[in-house]
C-alpha atoms as a PDB file:
ATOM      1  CA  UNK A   1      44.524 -31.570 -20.658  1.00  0.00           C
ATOM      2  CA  UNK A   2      42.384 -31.976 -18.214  1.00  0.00           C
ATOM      3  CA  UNK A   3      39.221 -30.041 -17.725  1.00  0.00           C
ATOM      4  CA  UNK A   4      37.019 -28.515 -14.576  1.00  0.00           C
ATOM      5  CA  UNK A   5      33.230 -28.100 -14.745  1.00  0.00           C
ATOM      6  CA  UNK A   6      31.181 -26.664 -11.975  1.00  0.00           C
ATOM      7  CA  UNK A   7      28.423 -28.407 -10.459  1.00  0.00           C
ATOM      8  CA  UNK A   8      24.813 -27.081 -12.884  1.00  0.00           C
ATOM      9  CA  UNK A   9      23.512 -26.300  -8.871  1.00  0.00           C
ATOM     10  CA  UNK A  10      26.884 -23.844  -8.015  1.00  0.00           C
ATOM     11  CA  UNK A  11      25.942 -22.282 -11.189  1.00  0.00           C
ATOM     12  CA  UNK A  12      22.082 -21.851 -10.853  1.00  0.00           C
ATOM     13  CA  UNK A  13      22.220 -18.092  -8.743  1.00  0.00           C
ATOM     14  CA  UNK A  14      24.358 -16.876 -11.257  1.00  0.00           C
ATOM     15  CA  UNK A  15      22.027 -18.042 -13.618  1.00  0.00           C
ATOM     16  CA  UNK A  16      18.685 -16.442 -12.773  1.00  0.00           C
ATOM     17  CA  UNK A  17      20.259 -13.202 -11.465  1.00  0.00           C
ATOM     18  CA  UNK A  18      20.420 -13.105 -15.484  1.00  0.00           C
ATOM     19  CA  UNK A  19      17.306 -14.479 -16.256  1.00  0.00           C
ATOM     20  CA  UNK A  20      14.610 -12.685 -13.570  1.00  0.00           C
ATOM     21  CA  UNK A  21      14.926  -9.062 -12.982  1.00  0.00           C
ATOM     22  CA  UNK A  22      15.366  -7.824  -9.565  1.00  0.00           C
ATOM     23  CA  UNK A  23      11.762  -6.367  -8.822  1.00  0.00           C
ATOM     24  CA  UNK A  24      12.332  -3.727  -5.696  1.00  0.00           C
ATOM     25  CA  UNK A  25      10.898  -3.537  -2.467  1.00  0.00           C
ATOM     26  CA  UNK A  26       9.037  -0.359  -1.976  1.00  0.00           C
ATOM     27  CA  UNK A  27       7.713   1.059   1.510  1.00  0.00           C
ATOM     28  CA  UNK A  28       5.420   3.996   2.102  1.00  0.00           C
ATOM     29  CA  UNK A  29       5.472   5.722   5.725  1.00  0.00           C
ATOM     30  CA  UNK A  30       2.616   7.852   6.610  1.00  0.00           C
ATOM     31  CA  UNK A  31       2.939  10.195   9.270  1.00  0.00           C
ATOM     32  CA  UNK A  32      -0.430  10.804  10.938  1.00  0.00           C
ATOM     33  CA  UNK A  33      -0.710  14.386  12.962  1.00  0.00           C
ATOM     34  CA  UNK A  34      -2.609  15.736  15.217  1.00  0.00           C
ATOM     35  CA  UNK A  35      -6.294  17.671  13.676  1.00  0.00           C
ATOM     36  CA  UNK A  36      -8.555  19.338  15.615  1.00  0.00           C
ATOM     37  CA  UNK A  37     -10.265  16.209  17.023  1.00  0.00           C
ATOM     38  CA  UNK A  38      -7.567  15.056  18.978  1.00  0.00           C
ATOM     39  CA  UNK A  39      -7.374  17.595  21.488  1.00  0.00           C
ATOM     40  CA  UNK A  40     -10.976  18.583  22.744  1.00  0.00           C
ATOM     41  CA  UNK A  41     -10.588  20.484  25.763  1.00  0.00           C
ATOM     42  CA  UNK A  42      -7.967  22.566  24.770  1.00  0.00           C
ATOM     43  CA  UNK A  43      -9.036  26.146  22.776  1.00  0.00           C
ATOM     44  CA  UNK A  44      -9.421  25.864  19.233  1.00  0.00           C
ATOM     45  CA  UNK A  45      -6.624  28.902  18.492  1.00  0.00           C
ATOM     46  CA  UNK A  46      -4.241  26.780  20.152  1.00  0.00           C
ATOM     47  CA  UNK A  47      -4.925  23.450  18.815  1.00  0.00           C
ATOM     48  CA  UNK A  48      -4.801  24.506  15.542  1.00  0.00           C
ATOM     49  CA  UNK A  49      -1.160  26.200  16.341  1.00  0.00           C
ATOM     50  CA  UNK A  50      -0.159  22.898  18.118  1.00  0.00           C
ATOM     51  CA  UNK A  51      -1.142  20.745  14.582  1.00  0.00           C
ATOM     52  CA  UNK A  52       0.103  23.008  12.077  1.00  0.00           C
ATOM     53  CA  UNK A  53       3.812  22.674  14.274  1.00  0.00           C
ATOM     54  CA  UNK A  54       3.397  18.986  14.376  1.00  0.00           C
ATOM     55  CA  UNK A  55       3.556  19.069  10.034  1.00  0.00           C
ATOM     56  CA  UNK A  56       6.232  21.565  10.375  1.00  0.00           C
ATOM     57  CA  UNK A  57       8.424  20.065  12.281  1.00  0.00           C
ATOM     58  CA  UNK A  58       7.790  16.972  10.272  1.00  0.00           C
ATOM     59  CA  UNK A  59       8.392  18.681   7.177  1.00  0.00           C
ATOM     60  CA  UNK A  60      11.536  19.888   8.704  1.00  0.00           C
ATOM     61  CA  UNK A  61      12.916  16.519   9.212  1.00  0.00           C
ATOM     62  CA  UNK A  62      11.753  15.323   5.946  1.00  0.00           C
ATOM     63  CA  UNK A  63      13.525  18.197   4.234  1.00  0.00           C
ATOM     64  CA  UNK A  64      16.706  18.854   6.551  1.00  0.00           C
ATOM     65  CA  UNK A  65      17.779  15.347   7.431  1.00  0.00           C
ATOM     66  CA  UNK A  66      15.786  12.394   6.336  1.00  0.00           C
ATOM     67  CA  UNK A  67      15.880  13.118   3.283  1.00  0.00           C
ATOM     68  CA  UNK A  68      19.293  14.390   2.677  1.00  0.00           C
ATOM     69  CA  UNK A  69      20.542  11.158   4.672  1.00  0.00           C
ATOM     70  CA  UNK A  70      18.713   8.494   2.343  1.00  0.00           C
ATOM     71  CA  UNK A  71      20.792  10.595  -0.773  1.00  0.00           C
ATOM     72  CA  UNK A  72      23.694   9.788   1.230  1.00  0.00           C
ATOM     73  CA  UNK A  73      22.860   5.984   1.286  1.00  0.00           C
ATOM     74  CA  UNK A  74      22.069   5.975  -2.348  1.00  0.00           C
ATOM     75  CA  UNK A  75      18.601   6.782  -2.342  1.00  0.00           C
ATOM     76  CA  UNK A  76      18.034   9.307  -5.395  1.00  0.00           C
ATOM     77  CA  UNK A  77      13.951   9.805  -5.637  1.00  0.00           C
ATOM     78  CA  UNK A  78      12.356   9.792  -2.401  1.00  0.00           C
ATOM     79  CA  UNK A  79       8.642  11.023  -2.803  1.00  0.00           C
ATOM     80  CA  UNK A  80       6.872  12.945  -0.108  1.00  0.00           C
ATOM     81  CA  UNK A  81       3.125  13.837  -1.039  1.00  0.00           C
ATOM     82  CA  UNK A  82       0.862  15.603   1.123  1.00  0.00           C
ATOM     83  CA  UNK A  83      -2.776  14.784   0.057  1.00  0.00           C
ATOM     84  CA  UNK A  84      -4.858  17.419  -1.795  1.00  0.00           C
ATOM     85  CA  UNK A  85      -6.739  19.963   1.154  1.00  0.00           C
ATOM     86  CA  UNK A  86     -10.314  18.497  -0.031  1.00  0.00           C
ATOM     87  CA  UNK A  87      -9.419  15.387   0.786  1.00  0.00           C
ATOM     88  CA  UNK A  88     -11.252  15.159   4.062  1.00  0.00           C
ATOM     89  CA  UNK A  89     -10.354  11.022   4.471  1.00  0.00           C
ATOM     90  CA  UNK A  90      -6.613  12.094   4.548  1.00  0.00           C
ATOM     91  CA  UNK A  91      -6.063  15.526   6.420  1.00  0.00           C
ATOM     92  CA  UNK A  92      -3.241  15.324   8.929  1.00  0.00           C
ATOM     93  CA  UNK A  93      -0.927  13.336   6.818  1.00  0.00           C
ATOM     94  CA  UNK A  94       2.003  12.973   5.335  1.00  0.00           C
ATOM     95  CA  UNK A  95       3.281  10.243   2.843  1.00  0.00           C
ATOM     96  CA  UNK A  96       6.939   8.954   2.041  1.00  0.00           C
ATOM     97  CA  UNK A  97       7.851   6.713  -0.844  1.00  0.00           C
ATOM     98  CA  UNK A  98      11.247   5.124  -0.611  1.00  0.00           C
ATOM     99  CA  UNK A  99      12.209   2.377  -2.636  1.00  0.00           C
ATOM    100  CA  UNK A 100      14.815  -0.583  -1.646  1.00  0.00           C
ATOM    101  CA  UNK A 101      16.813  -2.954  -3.806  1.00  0.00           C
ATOM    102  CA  UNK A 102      16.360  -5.967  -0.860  1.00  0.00           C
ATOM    103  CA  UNK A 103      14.374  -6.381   2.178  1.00  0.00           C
ATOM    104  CA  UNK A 104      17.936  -6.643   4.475  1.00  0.00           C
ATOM    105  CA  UNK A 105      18.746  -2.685   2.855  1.00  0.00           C
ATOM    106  CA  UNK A 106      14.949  -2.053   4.103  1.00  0.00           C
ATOM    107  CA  UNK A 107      15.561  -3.991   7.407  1.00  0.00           C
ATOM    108  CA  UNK A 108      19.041  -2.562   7.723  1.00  0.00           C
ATOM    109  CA  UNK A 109      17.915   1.509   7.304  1.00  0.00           C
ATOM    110  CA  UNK A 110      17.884   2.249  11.165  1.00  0.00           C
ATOM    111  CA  UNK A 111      20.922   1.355  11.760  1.00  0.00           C
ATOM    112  CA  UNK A 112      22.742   3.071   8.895  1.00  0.00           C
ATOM    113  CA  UNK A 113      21.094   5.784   9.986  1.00  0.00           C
ATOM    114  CA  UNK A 114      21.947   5.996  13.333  1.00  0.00           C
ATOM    115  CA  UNK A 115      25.903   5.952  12.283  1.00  0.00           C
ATOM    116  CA  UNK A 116      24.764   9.240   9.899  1.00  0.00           C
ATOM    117  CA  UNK A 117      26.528  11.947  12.335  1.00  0.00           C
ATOM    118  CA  UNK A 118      24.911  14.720  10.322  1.00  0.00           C
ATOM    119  CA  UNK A 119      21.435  13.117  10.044  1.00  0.00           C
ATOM    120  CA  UNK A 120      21.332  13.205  14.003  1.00  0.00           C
ATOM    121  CA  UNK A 121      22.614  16.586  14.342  1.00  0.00           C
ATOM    122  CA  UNK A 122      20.365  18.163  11.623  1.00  0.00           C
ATOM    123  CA  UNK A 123      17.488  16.080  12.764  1.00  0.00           C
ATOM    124  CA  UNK A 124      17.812  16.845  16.419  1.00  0.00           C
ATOM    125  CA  UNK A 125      14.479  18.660  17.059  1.00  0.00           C
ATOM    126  CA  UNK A 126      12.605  15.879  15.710  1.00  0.00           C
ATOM    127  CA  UNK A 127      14.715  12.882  16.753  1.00  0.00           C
ATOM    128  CA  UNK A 128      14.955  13.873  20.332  1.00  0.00           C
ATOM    129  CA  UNK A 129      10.989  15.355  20.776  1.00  0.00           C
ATOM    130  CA  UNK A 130       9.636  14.781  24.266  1.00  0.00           C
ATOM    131  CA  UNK A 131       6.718  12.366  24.922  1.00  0.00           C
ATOM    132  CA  UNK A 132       5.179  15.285  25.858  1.00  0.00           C
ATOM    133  CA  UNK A 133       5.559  17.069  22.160  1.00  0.00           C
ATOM    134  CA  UNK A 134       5.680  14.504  20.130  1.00  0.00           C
ATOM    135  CA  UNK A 135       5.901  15.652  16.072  1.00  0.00           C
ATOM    136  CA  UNK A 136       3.295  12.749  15.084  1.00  0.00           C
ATOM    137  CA  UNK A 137       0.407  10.545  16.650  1.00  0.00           C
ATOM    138  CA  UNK A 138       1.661   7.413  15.120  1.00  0.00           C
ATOM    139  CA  UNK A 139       3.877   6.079  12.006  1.00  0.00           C
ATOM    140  CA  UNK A 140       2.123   4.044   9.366  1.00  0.00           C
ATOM    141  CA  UNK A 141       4.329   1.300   7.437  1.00  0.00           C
ATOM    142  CA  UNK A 142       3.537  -0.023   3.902  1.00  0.00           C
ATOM    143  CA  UNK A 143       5.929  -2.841   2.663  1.00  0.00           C
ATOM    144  CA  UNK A 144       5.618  -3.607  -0.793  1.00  0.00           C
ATOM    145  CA  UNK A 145       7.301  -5.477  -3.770  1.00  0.00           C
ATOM    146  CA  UNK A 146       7.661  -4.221  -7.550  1.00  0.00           C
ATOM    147  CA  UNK A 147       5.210  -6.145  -9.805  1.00  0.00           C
ATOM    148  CA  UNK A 148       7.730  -7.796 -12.579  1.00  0.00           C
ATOM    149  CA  UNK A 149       6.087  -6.083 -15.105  1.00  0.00           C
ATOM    150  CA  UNK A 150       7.993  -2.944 -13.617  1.00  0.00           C
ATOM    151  CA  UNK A 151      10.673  -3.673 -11.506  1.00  0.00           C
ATOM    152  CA  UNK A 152      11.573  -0.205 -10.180  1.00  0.00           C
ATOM    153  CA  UNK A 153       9.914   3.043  -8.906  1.00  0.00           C
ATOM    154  CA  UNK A 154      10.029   5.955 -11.771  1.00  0.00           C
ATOM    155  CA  UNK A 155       9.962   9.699 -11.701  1.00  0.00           C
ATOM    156  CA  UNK A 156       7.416  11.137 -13.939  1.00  0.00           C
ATOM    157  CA  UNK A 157       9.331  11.694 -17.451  1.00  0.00           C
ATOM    158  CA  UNK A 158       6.311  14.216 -19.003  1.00  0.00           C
ATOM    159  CA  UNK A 159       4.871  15.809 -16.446  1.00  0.00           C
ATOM    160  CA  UNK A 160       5.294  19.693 -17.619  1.00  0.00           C
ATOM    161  CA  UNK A 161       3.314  21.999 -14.512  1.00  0.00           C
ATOM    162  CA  UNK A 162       4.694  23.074 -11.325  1.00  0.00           C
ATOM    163  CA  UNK A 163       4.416  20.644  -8.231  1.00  0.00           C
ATOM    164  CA  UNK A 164       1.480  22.434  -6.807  1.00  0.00           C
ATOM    165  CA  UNK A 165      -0.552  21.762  -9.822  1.00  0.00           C
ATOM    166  CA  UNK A 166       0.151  18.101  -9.990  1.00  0.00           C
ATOM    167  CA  UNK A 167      -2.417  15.234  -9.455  1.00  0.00           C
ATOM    168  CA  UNK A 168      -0.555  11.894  -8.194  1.00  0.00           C
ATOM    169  CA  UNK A 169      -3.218   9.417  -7.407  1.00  0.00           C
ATOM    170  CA  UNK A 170      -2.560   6.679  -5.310  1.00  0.00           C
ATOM    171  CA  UNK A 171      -4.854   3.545  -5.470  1.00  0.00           C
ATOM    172  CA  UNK A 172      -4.993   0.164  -3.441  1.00  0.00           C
ATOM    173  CA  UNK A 173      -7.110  -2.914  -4.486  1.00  0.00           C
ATOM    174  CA  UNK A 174      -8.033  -5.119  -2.555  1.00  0.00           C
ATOM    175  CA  UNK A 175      -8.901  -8.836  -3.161  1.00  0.00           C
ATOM    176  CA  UNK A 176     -11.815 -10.897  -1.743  1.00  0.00           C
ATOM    177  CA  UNK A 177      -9.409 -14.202  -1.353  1.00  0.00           C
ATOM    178  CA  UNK A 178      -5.386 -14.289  -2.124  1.00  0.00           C
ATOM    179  CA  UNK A 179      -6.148 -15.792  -4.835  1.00  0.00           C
ATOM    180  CA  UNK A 180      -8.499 -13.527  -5.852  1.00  0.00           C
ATOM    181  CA  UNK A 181      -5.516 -11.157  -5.443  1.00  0.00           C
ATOM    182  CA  UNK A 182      -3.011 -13.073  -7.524  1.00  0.00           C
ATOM    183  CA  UNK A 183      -5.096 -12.675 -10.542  1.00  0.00           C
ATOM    184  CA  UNK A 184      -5.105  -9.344 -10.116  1.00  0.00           C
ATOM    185  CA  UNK A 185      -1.492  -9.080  -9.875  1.00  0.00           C
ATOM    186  CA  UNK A 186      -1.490 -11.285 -13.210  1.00  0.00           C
ATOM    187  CA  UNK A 187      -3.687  -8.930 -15.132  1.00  0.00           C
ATOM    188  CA  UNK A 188      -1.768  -6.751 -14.544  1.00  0.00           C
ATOM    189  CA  UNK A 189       1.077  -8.214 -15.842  1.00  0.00           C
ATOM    190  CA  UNK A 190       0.295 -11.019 -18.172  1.00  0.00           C
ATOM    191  CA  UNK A 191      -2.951  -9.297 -18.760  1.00  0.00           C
ATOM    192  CA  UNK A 192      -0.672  -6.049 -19.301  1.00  0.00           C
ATOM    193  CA  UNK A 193      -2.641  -3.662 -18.055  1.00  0.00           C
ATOM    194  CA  UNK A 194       0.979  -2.291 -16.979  1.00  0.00           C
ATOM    195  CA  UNK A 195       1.634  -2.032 -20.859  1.00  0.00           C
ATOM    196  CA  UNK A 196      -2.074  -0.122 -21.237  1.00  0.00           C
ATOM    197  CA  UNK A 197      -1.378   2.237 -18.485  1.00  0.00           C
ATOM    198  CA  UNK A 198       2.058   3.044 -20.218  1.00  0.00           C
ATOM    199  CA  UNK A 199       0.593   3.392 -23.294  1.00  0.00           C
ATOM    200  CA  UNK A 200      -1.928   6.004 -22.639  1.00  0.00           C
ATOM    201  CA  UNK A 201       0.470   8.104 -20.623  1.00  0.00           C
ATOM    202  CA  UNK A 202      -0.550   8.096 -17.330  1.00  0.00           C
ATOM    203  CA  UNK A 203       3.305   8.459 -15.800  1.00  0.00           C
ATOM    204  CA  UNK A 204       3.245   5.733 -13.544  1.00  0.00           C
ATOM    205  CA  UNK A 205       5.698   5.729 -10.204  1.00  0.00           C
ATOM    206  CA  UNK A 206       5.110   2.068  -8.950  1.00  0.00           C
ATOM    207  CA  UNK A 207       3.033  -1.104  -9.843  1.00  0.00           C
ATOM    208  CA  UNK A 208       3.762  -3.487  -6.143  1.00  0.00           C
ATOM    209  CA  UNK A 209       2.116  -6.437  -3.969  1.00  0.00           C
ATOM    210  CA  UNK A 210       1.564  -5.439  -0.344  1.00  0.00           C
ATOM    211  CA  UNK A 211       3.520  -7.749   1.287  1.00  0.00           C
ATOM    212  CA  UNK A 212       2.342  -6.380   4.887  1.00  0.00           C
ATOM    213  CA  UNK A 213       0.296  -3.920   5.655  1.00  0.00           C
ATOM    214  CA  UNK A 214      -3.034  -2.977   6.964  1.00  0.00           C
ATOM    215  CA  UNK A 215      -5.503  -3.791   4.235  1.00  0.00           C
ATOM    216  CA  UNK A 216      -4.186  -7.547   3.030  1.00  0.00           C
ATOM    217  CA  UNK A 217      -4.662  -8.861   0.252  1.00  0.00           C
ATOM    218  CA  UNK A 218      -3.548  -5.813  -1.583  1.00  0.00           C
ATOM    219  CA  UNK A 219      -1.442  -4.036  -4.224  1.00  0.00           C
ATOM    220  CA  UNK A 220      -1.113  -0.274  -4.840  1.00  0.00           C
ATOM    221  CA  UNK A 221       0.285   1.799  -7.084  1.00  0.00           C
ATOM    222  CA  UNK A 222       0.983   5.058  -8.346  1.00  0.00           C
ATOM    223  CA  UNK A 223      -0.014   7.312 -11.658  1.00  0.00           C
ATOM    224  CA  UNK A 224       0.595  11.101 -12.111  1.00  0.00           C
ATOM    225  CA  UNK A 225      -0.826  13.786 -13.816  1.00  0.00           C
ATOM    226  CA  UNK A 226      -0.342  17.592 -14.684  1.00  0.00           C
ATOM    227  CA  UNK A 227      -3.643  18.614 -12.920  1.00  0.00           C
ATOM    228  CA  UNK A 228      -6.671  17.308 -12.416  1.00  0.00           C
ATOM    229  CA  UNK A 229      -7.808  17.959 -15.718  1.00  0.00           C
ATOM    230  CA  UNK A 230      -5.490  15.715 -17.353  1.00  0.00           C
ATOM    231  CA  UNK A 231      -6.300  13.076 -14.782  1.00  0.00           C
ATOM    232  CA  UNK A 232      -9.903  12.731 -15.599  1.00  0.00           C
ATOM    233  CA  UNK A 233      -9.171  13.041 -19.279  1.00  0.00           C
ATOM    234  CA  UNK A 234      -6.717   9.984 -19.007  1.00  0.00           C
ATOM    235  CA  UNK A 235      -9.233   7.986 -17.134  1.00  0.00           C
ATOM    236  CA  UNK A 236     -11.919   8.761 -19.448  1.00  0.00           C
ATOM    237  CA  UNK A 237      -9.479   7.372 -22.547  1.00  0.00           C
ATOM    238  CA  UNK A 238      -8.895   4.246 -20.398  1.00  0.00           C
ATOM    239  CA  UNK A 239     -11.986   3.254 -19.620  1.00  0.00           C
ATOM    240  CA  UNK A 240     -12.595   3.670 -23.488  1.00  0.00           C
ATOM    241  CA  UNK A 241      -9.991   2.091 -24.908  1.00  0.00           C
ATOM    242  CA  UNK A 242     -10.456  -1.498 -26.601  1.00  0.00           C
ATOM    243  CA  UNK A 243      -7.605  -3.306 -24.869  1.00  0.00           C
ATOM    244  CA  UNK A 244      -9.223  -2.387 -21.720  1.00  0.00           C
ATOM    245  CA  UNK A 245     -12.918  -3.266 -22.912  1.00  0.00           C
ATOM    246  CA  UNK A 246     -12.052  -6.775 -23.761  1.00  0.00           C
ATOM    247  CA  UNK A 247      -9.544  -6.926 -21.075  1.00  0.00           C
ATOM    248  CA  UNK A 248     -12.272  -6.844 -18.499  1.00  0.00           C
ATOM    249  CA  UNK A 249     -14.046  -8.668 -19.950  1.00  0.00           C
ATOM    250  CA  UNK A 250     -11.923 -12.027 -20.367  1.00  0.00           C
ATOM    251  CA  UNK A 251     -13.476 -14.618 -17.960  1.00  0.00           C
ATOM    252  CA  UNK A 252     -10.122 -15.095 -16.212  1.00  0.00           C
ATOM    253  CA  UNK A 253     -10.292 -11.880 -14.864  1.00  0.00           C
ATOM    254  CA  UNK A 254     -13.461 -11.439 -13.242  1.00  0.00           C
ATOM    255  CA  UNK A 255     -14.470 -10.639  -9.176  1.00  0.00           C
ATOM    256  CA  UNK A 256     -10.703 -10.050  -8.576  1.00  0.00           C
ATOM    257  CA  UNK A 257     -11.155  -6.660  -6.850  1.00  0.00           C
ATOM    258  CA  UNK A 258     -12.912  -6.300  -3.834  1.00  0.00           C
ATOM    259  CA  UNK A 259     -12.317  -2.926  -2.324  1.00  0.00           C
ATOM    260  CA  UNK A 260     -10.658  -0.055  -4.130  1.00  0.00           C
ATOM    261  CA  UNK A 261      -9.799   3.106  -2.040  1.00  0.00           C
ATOM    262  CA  UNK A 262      -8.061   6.422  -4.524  1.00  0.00           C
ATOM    263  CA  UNK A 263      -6.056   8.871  -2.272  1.00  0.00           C
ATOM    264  CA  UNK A 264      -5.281  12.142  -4.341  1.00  0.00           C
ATOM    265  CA  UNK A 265      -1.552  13.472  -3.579  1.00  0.00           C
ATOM    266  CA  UNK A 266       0.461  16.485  -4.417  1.00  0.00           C
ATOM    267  CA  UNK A 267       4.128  16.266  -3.955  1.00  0.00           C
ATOM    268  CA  UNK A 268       6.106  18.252  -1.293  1.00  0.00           C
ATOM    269  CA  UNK A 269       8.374  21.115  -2.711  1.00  0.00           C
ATOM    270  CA  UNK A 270      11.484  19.336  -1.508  1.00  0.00           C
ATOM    271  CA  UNK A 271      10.374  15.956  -2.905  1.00  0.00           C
ATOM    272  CA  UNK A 272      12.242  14.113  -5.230  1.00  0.00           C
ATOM    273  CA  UNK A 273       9.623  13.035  -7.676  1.00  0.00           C
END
């Protein structure tokens, strides 16, 4: 009987779909709005009515539509964070998490959208503002990829107080030279810091690379926390920890960090995580 083989190359997708884990592409949209600097001439009463709108009607969208639209394309944890009120670098604000399993379902979200019937009818306010009334100054887009050593965004799993106690801190490093940066990334993983973070319990969302953005070469990610509190107390047990001590100090690992900027979050009522 004669037998059929298939070329080792036909075989080779099928073969590391098995052997390398998908890592997911994440993206972060921040929606800047309008504060009180933006609008000089115009009486402070009213300016400060004309911003608060702009994060309602935001909001709105976000809660109403967006939201409810990305559930009906698969989407189950969509974060939305609004940073804490004495965070002065951030006010006006508002930050989305979404997280993709390719860059063509990232590329392709538009356009799915835009065949949603009930998305455009229960986003209509927002969708079809006036240049005149517009709901934002500008849109901010993040594009990231998972870090291998955690291939997919994750909801909290211990997290115990209400949402408006909640601490998620968001952190970007940046690297003096991409390679620089790749070490990082490698410390990280190889390095498992990943494995460190996890072990001390600091509920971790995301580990990604930046793969464009404003601030290049970057990664980010996200930890969470029942209150601030618990946040400084898990920081203070990381920076103490052995692992860490001699993880920083390994050779291979120094300089790699050139910029570090911590944005404090709380999460929306209506957000998913």
């Amino acid at each position: 009987m004669q037998r059929h083989f298939l070329p080792i190359f036909l075989l080779f997708p099928f073969l590391t779909s098995f052997s390398t884990p998908r890592q997911d592409i994440f993206s972060i949209r921040i929606y800047q709005m309008k504060d009180a600097r933006q609008e000089e001439r115009v009486d402070k009463f009213l300016k400060e009515m004309k911003d608060a709108r702009q994060e309602e009607r935001v909001d709105k969208f976000l809660k109403e539509a967006f939201l409810p639209a990305l559930h009906r394309q698969g989407m189950e944890k969509v974060g939305v964070f609004k940073p804490l009120t004495n965070d002065t670098a951030a006010i006006g604000r508002i930050y989305v998490l979404m997280s993709f399993h390719s860059l063509e379902e990232f590329t392709t979200l538009d356009t799915r959208l835009d065949k949603d019937a009930r998305y455009l009818s229960d986003g209509k306010d927002y969708l079809d503002a006036t240049h005149d009334d517009p709901p934002y100054i500008r849109i901010e887009t993040i594009l990231l990829r998972a870090f291998p050593g955690m291939t997919h965004l994750e909801a909290p799993a211990t997290l115990t107080t209400s949402a408006t106690q909640r601490i998620y801190e968001l952190r970007s490093y940046e690297g003096p030279t991409e390679k620089y940066f790749v070490n990082k990334v490698q410390m990280f993983n190889k390095g498992d810091e990943i494995g460190l973070f996890k072990r001390l319990g600091f509920n971790a969302v995301f580990y990604a690379s930046v793969l464009s953005g404003a601030h290049m070469p970057n990664l980010m990610y996200m930890t969470s926390f029942d209150n601030m509190e618990s946040r400084e107390a898990h920081w203070k047990a990381f920076g103490a920890d052995p692992y860490w001590k001699q993880l920083l100090a390994q050779p291979q690992y120094q300089h790699n960090v050139s910029h570090v900027d911590i944005i404090f979050l709380h999460p929306a009522a209506y957000s998913d995580l």
